[in-house]
N, C-alpha and C. Protein backbone atom coordinates (compact mmCIF):
# COMPACT_ATOMS: atom_id res chain seq x y z
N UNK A 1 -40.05 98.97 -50.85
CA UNK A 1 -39.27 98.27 -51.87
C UNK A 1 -39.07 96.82 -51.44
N UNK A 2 -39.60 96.00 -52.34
CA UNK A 2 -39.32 94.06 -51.81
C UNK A 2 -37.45 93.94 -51.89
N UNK A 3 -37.26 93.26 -50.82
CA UNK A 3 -36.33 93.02 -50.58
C UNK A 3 -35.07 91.94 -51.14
N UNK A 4 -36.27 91.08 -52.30
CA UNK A 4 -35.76 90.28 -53.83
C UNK A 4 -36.75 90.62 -54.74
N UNK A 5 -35.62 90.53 -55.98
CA UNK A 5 -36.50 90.62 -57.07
C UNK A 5 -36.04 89.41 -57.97
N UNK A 6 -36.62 88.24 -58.89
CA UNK A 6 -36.35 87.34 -58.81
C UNK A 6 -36.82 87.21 -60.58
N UNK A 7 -35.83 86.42 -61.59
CA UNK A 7 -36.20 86.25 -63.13
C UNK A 7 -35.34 85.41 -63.66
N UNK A 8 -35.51 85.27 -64.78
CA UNK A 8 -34.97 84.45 -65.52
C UNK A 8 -33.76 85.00 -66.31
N UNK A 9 -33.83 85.97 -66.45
CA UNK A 9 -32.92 87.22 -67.29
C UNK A 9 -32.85 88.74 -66.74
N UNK A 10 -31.93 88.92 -65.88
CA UNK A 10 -31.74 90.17 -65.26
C UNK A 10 -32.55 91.18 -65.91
N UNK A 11 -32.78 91.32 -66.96
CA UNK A 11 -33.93 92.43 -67.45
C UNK A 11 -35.52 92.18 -67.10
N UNK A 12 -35.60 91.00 -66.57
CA UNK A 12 -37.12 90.80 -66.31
C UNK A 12 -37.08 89.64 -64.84
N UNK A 13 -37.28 90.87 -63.87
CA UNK A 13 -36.52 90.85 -62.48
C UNK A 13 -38.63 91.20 -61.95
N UNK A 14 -38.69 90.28 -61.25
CA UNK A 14 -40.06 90.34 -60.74
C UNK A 14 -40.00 90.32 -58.77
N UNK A 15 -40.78 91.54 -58.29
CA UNK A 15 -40.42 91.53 -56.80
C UNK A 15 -41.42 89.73 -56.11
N UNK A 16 -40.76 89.21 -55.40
CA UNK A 16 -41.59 88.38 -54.64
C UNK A 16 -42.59 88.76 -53.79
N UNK A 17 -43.80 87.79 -54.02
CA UNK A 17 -44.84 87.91 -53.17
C UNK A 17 -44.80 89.06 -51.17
N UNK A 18 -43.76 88.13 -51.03
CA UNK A 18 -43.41 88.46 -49.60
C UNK A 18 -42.11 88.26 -49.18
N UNK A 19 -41.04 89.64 -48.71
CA UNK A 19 -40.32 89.68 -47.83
C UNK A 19 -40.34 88.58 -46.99
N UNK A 20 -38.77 87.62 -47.35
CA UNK A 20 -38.17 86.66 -46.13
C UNK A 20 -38.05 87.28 -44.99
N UNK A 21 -38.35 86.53 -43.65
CA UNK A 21 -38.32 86.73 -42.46
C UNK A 21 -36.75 86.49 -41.99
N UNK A 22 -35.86 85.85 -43.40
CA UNK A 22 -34.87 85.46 -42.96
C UNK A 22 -34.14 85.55 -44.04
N UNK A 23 -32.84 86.55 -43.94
CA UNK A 23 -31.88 86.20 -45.29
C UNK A 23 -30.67 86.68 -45.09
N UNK A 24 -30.00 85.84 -44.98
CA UNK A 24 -28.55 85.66 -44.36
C UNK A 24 -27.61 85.15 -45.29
N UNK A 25 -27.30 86.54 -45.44
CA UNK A 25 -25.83 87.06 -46.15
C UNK A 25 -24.64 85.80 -46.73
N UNK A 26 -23.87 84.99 -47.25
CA UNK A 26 -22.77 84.87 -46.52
C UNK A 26 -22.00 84.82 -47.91
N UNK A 27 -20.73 84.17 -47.38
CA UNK A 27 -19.81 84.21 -48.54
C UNK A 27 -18.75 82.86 -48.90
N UNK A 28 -18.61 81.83 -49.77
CA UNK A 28 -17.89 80.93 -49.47
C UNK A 28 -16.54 81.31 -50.76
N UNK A 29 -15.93 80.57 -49.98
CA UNK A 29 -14.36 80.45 -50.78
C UNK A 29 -14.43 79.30 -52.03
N UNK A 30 -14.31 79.29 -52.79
CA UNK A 30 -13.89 77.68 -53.53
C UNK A 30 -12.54 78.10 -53.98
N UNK A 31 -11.60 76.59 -53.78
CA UNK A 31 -10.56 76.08 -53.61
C UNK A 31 -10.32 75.52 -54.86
N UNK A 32 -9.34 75.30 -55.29
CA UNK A 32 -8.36 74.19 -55.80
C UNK A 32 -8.68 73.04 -55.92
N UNK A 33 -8.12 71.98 -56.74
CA UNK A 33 -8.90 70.82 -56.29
C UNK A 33 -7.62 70.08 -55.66
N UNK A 34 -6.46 70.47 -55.56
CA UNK A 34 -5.36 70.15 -54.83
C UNK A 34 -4.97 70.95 -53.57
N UNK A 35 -6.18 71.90 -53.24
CA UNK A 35 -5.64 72.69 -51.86
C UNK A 35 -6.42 71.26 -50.77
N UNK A 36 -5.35 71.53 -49.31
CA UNK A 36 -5.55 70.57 -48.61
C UNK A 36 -4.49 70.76 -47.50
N UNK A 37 -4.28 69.99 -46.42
CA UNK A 37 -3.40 69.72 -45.73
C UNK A 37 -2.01 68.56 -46.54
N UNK A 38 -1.05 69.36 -46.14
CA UNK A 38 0.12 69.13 -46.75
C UNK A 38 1.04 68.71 -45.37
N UNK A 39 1.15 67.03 -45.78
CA UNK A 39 1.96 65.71 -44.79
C UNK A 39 3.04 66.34 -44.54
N UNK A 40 3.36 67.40 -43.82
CA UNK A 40 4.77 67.86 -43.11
C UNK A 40 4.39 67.93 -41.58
N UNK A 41 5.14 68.42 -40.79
CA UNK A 41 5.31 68.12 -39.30
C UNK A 41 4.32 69.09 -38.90
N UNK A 42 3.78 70.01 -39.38
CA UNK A 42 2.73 70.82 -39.28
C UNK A 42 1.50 70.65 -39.74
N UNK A 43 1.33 69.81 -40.14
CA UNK A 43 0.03 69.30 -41.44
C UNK A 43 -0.25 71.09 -42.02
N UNK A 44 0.39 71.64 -42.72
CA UNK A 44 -0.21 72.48 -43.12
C UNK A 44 -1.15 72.77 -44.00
N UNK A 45 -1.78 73.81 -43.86
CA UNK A 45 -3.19 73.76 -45.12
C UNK A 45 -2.93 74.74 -46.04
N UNK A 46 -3.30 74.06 -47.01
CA UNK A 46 -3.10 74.87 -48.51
C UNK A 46 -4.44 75.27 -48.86
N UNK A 47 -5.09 76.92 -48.49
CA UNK A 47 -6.18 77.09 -49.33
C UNK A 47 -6.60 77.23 -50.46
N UNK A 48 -5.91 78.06 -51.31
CA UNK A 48 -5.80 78.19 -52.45
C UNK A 48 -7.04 78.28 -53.37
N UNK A 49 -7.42 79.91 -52.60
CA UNK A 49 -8.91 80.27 -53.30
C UNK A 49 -8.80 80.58 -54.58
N UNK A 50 -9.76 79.85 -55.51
CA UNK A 50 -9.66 80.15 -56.98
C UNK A 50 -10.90 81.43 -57.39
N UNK A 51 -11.74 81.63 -56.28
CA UNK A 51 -12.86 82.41 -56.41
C UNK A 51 -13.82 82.13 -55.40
N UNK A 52 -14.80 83.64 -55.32
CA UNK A 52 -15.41 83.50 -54.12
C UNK A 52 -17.25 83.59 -54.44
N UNK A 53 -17.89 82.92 -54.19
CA UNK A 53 -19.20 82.95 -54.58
C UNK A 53 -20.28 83.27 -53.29
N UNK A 54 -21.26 84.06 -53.74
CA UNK A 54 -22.31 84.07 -52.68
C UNK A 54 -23.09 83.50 -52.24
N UNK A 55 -23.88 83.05 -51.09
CA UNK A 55 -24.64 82.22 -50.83
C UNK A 55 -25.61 83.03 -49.73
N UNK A 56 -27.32 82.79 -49.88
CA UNK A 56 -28.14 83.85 -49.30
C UNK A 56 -29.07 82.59 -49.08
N UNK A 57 -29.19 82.52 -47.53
CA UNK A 57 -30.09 81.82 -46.96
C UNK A 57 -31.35 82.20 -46.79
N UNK A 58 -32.75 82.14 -47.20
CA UNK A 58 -34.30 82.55 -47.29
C UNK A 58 -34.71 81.55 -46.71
N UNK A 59 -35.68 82.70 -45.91
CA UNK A 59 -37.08 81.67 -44.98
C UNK A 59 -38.35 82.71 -44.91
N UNK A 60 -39.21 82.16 -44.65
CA UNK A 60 -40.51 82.57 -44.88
C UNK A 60 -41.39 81.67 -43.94
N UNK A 61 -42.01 82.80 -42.72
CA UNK A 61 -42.96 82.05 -41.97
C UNK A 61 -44.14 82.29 -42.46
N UNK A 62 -45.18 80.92 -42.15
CA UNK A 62 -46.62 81.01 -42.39
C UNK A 62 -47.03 81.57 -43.00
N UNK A 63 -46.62 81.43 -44.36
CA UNK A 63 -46.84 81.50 -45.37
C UNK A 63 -48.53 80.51 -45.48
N UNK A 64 -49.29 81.20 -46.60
CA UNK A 64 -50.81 79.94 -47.25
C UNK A 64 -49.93 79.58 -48.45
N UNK A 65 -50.89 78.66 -48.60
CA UNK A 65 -50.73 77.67 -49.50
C UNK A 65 -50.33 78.44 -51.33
N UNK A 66 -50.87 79.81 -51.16
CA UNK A 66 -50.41 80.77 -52.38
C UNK A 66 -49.45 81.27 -52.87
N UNK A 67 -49.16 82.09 -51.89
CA UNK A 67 -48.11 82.56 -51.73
C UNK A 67 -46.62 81.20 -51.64
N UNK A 68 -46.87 80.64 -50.75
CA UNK A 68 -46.19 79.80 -50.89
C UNK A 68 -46.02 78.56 -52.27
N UNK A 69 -46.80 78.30 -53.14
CA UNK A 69 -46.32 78.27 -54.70
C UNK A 69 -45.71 79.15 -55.72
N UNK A 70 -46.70 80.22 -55.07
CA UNK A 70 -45.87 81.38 -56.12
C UNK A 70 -44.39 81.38 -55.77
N UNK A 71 -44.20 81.58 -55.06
CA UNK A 71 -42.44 81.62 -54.19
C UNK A 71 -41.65 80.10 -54.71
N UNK A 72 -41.93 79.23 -54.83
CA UNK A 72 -41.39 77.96 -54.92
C UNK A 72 -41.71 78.16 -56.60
N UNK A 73 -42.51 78.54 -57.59
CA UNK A 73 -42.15 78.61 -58.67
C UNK A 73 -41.28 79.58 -59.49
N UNK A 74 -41.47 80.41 -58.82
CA UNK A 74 -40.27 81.24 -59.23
C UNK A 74 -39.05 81.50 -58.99
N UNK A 75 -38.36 80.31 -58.11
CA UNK A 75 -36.80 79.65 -57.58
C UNK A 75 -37.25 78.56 -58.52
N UNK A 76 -38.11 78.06 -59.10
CA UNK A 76 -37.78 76.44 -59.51
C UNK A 76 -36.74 76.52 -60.89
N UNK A 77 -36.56 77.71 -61.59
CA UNK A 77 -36.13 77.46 -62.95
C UNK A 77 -34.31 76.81 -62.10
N UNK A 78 -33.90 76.17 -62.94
CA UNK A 78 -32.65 75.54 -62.67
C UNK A 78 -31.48 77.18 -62.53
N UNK A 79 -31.30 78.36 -63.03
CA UNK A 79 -30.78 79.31 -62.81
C UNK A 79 -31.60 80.59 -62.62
N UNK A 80 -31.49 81.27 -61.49
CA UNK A 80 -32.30 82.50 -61.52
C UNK A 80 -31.66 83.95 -61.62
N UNK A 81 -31.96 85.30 -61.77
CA UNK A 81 -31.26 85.90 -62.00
C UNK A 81 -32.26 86.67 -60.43
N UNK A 82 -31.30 87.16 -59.45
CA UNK A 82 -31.50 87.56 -58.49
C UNK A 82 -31.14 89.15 -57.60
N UNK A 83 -32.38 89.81 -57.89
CA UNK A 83 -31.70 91.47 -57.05
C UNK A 83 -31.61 91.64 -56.09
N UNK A 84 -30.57 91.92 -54.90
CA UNK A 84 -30.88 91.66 -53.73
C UNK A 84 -30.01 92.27 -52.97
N UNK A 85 -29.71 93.14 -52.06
CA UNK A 85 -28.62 94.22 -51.21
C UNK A 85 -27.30 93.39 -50.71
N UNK A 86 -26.45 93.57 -51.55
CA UNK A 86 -25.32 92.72 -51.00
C UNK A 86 -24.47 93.48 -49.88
N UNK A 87 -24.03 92.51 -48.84
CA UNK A 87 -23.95 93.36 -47.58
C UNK A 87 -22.00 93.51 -47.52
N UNK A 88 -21.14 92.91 -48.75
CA UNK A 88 -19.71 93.00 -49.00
C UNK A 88 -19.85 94.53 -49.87
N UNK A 89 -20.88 94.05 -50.73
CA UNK A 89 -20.34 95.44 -51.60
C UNK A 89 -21.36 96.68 -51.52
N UNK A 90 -22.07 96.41 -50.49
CA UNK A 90 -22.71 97.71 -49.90
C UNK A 90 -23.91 98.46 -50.73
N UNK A 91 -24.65 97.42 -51.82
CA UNK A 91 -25.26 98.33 -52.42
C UNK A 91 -26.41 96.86 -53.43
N UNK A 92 -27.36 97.40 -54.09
CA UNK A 92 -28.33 96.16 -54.81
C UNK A 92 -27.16 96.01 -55.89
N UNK A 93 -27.36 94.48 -55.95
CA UNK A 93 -26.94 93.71 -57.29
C UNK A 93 -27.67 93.10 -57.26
N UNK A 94 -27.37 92.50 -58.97
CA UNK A 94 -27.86 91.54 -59.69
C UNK A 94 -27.12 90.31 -60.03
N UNK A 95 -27.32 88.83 -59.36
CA UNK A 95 -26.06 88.12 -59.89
C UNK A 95 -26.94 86.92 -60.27
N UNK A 96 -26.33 85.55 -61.15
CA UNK A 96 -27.30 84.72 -61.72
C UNK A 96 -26.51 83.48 -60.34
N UNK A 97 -27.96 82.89 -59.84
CA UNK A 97 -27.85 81.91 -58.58
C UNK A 97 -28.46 80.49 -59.38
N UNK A 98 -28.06 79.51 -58.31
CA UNK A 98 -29.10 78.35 -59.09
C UNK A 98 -29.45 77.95 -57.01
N UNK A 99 -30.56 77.40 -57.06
CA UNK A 99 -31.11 76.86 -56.18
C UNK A 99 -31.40 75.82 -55.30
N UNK A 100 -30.93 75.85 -54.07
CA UNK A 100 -30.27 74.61 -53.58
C UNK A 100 -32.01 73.97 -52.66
N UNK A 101 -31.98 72.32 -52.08
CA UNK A 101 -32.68 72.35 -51.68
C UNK A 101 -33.67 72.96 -50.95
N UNK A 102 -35.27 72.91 -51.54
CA UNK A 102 -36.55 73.27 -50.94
C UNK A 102 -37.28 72.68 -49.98
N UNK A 103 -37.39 73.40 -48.45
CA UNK A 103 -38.80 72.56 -47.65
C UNK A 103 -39.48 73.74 -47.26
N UNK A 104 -40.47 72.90 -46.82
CA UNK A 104 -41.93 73.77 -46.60
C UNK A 104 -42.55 72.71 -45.79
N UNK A 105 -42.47 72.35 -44.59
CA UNK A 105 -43.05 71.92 -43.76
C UNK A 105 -44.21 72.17 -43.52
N UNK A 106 -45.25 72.01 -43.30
CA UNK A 106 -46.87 71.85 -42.83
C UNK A 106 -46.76 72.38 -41.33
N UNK A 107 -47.88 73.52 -41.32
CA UNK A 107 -48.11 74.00 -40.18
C UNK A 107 -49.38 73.45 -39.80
N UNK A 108 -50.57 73.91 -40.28
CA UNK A 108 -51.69 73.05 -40.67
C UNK A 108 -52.08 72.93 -42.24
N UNK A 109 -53.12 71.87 -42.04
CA UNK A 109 -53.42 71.98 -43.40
C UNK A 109 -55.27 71.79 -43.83
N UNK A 110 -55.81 73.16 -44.84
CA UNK A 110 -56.72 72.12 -45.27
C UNK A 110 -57.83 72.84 -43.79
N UNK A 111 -57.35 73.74 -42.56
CA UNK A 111 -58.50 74.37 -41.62
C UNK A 111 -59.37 75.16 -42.17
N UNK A 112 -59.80 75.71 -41.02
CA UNK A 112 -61.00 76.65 -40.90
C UNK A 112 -60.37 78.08 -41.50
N UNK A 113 -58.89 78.26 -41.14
CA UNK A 113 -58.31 79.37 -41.75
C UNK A 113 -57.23 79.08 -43.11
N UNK A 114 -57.53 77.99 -43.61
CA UNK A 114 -56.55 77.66 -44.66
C UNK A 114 -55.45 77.12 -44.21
N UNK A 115 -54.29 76.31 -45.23
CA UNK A 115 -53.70 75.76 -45.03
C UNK A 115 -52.41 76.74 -45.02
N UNK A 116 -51.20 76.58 -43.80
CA UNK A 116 -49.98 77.29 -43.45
C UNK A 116 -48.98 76.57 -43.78
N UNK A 117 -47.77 77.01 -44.11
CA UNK A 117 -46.38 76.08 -43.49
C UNK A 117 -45.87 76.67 -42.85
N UNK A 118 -45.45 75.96 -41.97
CA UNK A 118 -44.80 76.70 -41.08
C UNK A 118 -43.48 77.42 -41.03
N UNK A 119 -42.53 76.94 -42.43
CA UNK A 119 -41.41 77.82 -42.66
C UNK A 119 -41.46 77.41 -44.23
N UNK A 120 -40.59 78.01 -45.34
CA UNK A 120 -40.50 77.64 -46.45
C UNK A 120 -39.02 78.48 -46.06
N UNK A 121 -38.39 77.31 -46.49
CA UNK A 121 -36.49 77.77 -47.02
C UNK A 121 -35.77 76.86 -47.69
N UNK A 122 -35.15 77.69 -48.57
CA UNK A 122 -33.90 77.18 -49.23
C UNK A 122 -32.61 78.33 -49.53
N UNK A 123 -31.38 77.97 -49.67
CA UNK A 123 -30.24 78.51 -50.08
C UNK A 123 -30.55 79.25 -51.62
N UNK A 124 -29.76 80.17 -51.83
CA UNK A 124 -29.33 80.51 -53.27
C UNK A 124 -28.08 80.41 -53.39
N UNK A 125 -27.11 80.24 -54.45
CA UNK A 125 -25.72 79.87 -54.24
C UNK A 125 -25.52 80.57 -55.53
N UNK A 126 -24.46 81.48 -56.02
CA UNK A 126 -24.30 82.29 -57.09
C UNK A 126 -23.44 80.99 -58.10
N UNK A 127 -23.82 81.22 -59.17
CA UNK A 127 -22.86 80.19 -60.33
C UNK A 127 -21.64 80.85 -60.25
């Protein structure tokens, strides 16, 4: 079973080429736009979570030049709809992400065995 499945509309959820070598979980808070440290003798901090969104770090070694478009076109739409084992709620969901910066560094390029990168990663960040 691929370990994302990746679309435009949760009903048409397509597995990726190839299992990330790397995909790391996490979870951020968003705040208030007035939470902060508060000028008393303590500087205290006001968090004041309004909601909590996911964020899933992907990498992919040495990857060719194929695979590695296919993968970069199907994160390019500005929102994706994403299946993927969430490790808070213990089980596959489906949530809609948009896509934070892409690299793909050059391993070689253009050899005797085709062209590699040497990593392809970017963030997903849930809307």
């Amino acid at each position: 079973m691929a370990m994302l499945k990746v679309g435009t509309s949760a009903s048409a959820l397509v597995p990726i080429p190839h299992d990330p070598y790397k995909m790391e979980w996490g979870l951020q808070d968003v705040s208030t736009g007035t939470a902060g440290r508060t000028l008393d003798a303590n500087c205290t901090m006001h968090k004041e979570r309004i909601t909590q969104k996911r964020k899933i770090a992907l990498a992919w070694h040495m990857l060719n030049e194929e695979d590695t478009s296919k993968i970069l076109t199907m994160f390019n739409p500005e929102y994706v709809y994403i299946e993927y084992w969430d490790a808070m709620d213990g089980q596959w969901e489906v949530r809609l992400f948009y896509v934070g910066d892409r690299s793909a560094p050059l391993k070689w390029f253009k050899t005797f065995t085709g062209t590699r990168y040497d990593e392809l990663s970017f963030d997903v960040i849930e809307v």
